[in-house]
C-alpha atoms as a PDB file:
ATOM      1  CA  UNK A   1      79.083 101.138  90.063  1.00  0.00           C
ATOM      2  CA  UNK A   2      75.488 100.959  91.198  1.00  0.00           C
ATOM      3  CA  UNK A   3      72.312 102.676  89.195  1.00  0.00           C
ATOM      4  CA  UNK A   4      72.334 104.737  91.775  1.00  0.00           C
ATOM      5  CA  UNK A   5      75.279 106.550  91.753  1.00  0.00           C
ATOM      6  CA  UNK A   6      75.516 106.737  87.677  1.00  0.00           C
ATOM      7  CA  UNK A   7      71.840 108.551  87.869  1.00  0.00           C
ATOM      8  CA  UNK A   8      73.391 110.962  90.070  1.00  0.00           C
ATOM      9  CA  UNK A   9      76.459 111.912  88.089  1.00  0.00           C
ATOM     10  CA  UNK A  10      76.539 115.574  85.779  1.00  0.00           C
ATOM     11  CA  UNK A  11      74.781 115.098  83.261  1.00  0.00           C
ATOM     12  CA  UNK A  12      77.015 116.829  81.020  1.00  0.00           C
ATOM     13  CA  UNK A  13      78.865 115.396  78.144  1.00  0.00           C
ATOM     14  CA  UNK A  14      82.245 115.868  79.367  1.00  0.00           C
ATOM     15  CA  UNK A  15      83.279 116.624  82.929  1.00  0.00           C
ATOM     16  CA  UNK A  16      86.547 116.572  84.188  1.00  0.00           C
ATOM     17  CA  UNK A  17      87.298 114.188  87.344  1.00  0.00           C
ATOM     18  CA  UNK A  18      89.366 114.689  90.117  1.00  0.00           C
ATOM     19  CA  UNK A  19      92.697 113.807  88.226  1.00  0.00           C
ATOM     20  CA  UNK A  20      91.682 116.278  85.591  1.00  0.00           C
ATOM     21  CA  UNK A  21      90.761 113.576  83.314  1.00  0.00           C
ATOM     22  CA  UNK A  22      87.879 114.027  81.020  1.00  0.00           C
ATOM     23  CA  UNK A  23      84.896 111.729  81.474  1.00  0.00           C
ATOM     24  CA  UNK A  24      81.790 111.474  79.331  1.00  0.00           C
ATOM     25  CA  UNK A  25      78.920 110.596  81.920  1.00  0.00           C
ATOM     26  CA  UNK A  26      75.304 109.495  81.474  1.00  0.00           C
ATOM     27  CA  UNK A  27      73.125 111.839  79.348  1.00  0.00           C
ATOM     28  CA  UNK A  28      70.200 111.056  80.870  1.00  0.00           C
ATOM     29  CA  UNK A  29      69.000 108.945  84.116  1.00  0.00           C
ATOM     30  CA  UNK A  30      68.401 105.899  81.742  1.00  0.00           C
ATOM     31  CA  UNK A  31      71.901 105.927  80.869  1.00  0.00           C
ATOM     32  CA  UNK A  32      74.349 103.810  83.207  1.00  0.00           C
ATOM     33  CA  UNK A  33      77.829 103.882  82.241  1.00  0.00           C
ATOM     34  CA  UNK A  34      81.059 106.063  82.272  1.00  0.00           C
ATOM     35  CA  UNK A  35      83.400 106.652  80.332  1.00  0.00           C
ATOM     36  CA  UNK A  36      86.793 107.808  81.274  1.00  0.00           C
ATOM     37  CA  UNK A  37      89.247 109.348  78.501  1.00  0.00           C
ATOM     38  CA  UNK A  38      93.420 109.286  79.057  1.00  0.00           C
ATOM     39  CA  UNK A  39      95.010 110.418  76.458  1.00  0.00           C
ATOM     40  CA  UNK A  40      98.166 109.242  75.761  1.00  0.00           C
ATOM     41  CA  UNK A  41     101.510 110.759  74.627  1.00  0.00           C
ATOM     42  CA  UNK A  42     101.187 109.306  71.037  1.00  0.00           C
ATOM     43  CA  UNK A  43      97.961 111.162  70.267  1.00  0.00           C
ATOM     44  CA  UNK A  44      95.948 107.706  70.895  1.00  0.00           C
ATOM     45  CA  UNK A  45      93.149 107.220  74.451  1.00  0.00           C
ATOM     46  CA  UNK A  46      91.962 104.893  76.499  1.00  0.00           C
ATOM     47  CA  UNK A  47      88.547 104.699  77.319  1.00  0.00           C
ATOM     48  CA  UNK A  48      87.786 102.770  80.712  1.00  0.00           C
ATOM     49  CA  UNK A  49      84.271 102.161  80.577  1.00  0.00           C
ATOM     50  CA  UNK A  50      82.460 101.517  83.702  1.00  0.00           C
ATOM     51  CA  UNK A  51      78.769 100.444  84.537  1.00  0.00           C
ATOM     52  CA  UNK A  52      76.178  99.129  81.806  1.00  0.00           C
ATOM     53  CA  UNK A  53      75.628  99.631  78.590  1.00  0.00           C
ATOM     54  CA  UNK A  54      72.178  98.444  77.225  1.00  0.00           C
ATOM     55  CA  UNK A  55      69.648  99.657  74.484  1.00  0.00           C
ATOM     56  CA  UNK A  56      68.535 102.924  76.932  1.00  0.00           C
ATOM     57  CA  UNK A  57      72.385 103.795  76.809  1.00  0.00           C
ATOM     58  CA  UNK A  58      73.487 102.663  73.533  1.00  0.00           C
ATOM     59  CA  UNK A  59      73.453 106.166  71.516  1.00  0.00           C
ATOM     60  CA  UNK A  60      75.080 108.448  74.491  1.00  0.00           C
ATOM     61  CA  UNK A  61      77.734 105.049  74.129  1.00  0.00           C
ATOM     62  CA  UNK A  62      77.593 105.848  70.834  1.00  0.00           C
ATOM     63  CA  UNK A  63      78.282 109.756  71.076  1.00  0.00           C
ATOM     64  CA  UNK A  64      81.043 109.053  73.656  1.00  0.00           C
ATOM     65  CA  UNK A  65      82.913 106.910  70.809  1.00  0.00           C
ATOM     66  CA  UNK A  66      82.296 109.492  68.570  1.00  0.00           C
ATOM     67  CA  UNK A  67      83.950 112.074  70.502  1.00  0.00           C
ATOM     68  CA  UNK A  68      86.915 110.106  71.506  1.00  0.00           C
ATOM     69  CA  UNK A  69      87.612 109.273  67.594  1.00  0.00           C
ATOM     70  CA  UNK A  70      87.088 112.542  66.767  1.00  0.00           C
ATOM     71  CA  UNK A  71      89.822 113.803  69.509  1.00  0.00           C
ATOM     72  CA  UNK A  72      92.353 111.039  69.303  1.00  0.00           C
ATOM     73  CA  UNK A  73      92.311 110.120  65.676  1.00  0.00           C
ATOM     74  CA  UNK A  74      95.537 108.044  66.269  1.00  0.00           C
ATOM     75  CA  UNK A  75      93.970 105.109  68.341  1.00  0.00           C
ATOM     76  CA  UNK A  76      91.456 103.941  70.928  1.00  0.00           C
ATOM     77  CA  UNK A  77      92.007 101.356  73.573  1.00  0.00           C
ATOM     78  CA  UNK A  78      88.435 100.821  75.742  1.00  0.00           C
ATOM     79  CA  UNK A  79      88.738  99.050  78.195  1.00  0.00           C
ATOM     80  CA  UNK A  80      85.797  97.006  78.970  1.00  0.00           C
ATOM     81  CA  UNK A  81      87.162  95.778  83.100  1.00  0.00           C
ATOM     82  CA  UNK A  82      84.289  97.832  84.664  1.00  0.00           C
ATOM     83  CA  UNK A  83      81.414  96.560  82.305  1.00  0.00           C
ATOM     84  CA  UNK A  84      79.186  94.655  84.039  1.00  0.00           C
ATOM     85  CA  UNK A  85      76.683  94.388  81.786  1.00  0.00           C
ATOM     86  CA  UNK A  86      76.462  94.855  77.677  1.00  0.00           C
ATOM     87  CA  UNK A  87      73.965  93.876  75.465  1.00  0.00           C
ATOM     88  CA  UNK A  88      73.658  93.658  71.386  1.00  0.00           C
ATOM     89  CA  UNK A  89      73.259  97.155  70.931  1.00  0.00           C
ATOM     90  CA  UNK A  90      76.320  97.913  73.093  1.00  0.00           C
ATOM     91  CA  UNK A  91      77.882  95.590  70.956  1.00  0.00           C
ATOM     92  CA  UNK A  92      76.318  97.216  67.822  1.00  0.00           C
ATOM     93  CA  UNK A  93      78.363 100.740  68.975  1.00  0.00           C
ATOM     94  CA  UNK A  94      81.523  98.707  69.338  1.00  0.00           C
ATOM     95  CA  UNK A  95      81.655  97.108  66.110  1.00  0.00           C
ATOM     96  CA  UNK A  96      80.449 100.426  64.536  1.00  0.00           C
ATOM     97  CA  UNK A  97      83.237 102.299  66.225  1.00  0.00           C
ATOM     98  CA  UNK A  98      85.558  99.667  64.612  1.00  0.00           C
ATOM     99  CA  UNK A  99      84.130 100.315  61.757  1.00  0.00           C
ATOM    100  CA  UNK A 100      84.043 104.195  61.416  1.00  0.00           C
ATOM    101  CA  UNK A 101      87.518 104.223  62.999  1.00  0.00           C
ATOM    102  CA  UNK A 102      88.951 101.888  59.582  1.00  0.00           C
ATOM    103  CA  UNK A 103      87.139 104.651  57.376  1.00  0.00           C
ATOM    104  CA  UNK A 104      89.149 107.320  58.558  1.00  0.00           C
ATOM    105  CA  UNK A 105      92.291 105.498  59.558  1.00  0.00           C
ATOM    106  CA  UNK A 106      92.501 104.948  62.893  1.00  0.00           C
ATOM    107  CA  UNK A 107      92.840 101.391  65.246  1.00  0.00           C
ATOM    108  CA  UNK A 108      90.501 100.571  67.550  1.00  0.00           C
ATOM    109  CA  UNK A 109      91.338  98.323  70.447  1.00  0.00           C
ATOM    110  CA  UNK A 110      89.241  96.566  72.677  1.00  0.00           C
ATOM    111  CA  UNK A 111      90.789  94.639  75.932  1.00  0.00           C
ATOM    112  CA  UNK A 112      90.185  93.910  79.399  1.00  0.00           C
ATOM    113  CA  UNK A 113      86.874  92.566  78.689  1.00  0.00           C
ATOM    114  CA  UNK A 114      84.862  91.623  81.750  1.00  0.00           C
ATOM    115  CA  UNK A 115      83.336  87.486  82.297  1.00  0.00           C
ATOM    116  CA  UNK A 116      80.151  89.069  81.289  1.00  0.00           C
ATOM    117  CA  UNK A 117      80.871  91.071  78.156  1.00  0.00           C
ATOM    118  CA  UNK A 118      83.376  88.314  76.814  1.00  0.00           C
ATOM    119  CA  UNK A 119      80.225  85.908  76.898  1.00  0.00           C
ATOM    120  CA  UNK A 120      78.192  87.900  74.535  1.00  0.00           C
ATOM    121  CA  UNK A 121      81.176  88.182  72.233  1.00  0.00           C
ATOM    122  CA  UNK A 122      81.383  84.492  72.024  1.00  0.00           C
ATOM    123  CA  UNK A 123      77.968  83.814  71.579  1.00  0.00           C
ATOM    124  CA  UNK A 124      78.036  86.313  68.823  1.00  0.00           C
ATOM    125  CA  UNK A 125      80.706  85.268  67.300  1.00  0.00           C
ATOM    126  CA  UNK A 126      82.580  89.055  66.878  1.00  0.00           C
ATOM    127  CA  UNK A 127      85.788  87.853  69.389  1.00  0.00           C
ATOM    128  CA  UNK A 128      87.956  87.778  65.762  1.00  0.00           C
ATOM    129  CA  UNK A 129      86.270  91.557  64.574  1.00  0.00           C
ATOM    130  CA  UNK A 130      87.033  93.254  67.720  1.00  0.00           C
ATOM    131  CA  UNK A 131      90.263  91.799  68.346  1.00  0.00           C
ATOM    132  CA  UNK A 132      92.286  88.823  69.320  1.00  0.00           C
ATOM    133  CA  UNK A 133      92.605  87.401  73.153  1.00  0.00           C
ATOM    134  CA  UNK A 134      95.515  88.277  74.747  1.00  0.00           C
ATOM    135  CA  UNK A 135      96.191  86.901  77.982  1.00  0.00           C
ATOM    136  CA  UNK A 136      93.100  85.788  78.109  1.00  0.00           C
ATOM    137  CA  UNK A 137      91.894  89.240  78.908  1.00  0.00           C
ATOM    138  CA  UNK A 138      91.292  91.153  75.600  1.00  0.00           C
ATOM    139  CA  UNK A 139      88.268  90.515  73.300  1.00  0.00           C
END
């Protein structure tokens, strides 16, 4: 997805896409990402996130977690395919999300990391907190 066309997305917290499904969109013009929610039959989602996700983006990444967890308290699966780009305090809201979904109970998943994304969890060292590979594609 190009800066271009996130910028120009509703800048509403929630908006429903074609398919009905809901997506949290950039919150402002500095913000670069999507995220799209499925919920599942089980009560858990998966969150495809697409775009960037940098310091200007971090907190509506942030809120976007936070709203998932508090929908689908059963389980989150993001999917990090369409992330081109992450930096430490994307990877701060990942590891926090972990980390608020233990307190109340729930399992956080992350998998289909992109080349880029899995590189900054190996040079942080956080592959083992956020998950085990699997198939080479899951962080």
């Amino acid at each position: 997805m190009s800066r271009h066309q996130a910028r120009q997305q509703s800048a509403s917290p929630v908006s429903p896409t074609a398919a009905g499904t809901p997506t949290l969109g950039p919150q402002s013009a500095a913000v670069r990402f999507t995220v799209e929610i499925t919920k599942q039959a089980d009560g858990s989602a998966l969150l495809a996130v697409v775009g960037e996700v940098d310091y200007d983006g971090a907190d509506a990444f942030r809120h976007a977690l936070a709203t998932a967890l508090k929908e689908c308290p059963v389980g989150l699966e993001v999917d990090l395919a369409g992330l081109s780009f992450c930096d430490c305090a994307g990877l701060n809201v990942l590891l926090w999300a972990r980390n608020r979904a233990a307190a109340i109970g729930c399992a956080v998943r992350v998998s289909s990391v992109s080349p880029q994304v899995s590189r900054l969890i190996d040079v942080t060292g956080t592959r083992e907190v956020l998950g085990s590979l699997n198939g080479g594609e899951s962080a």
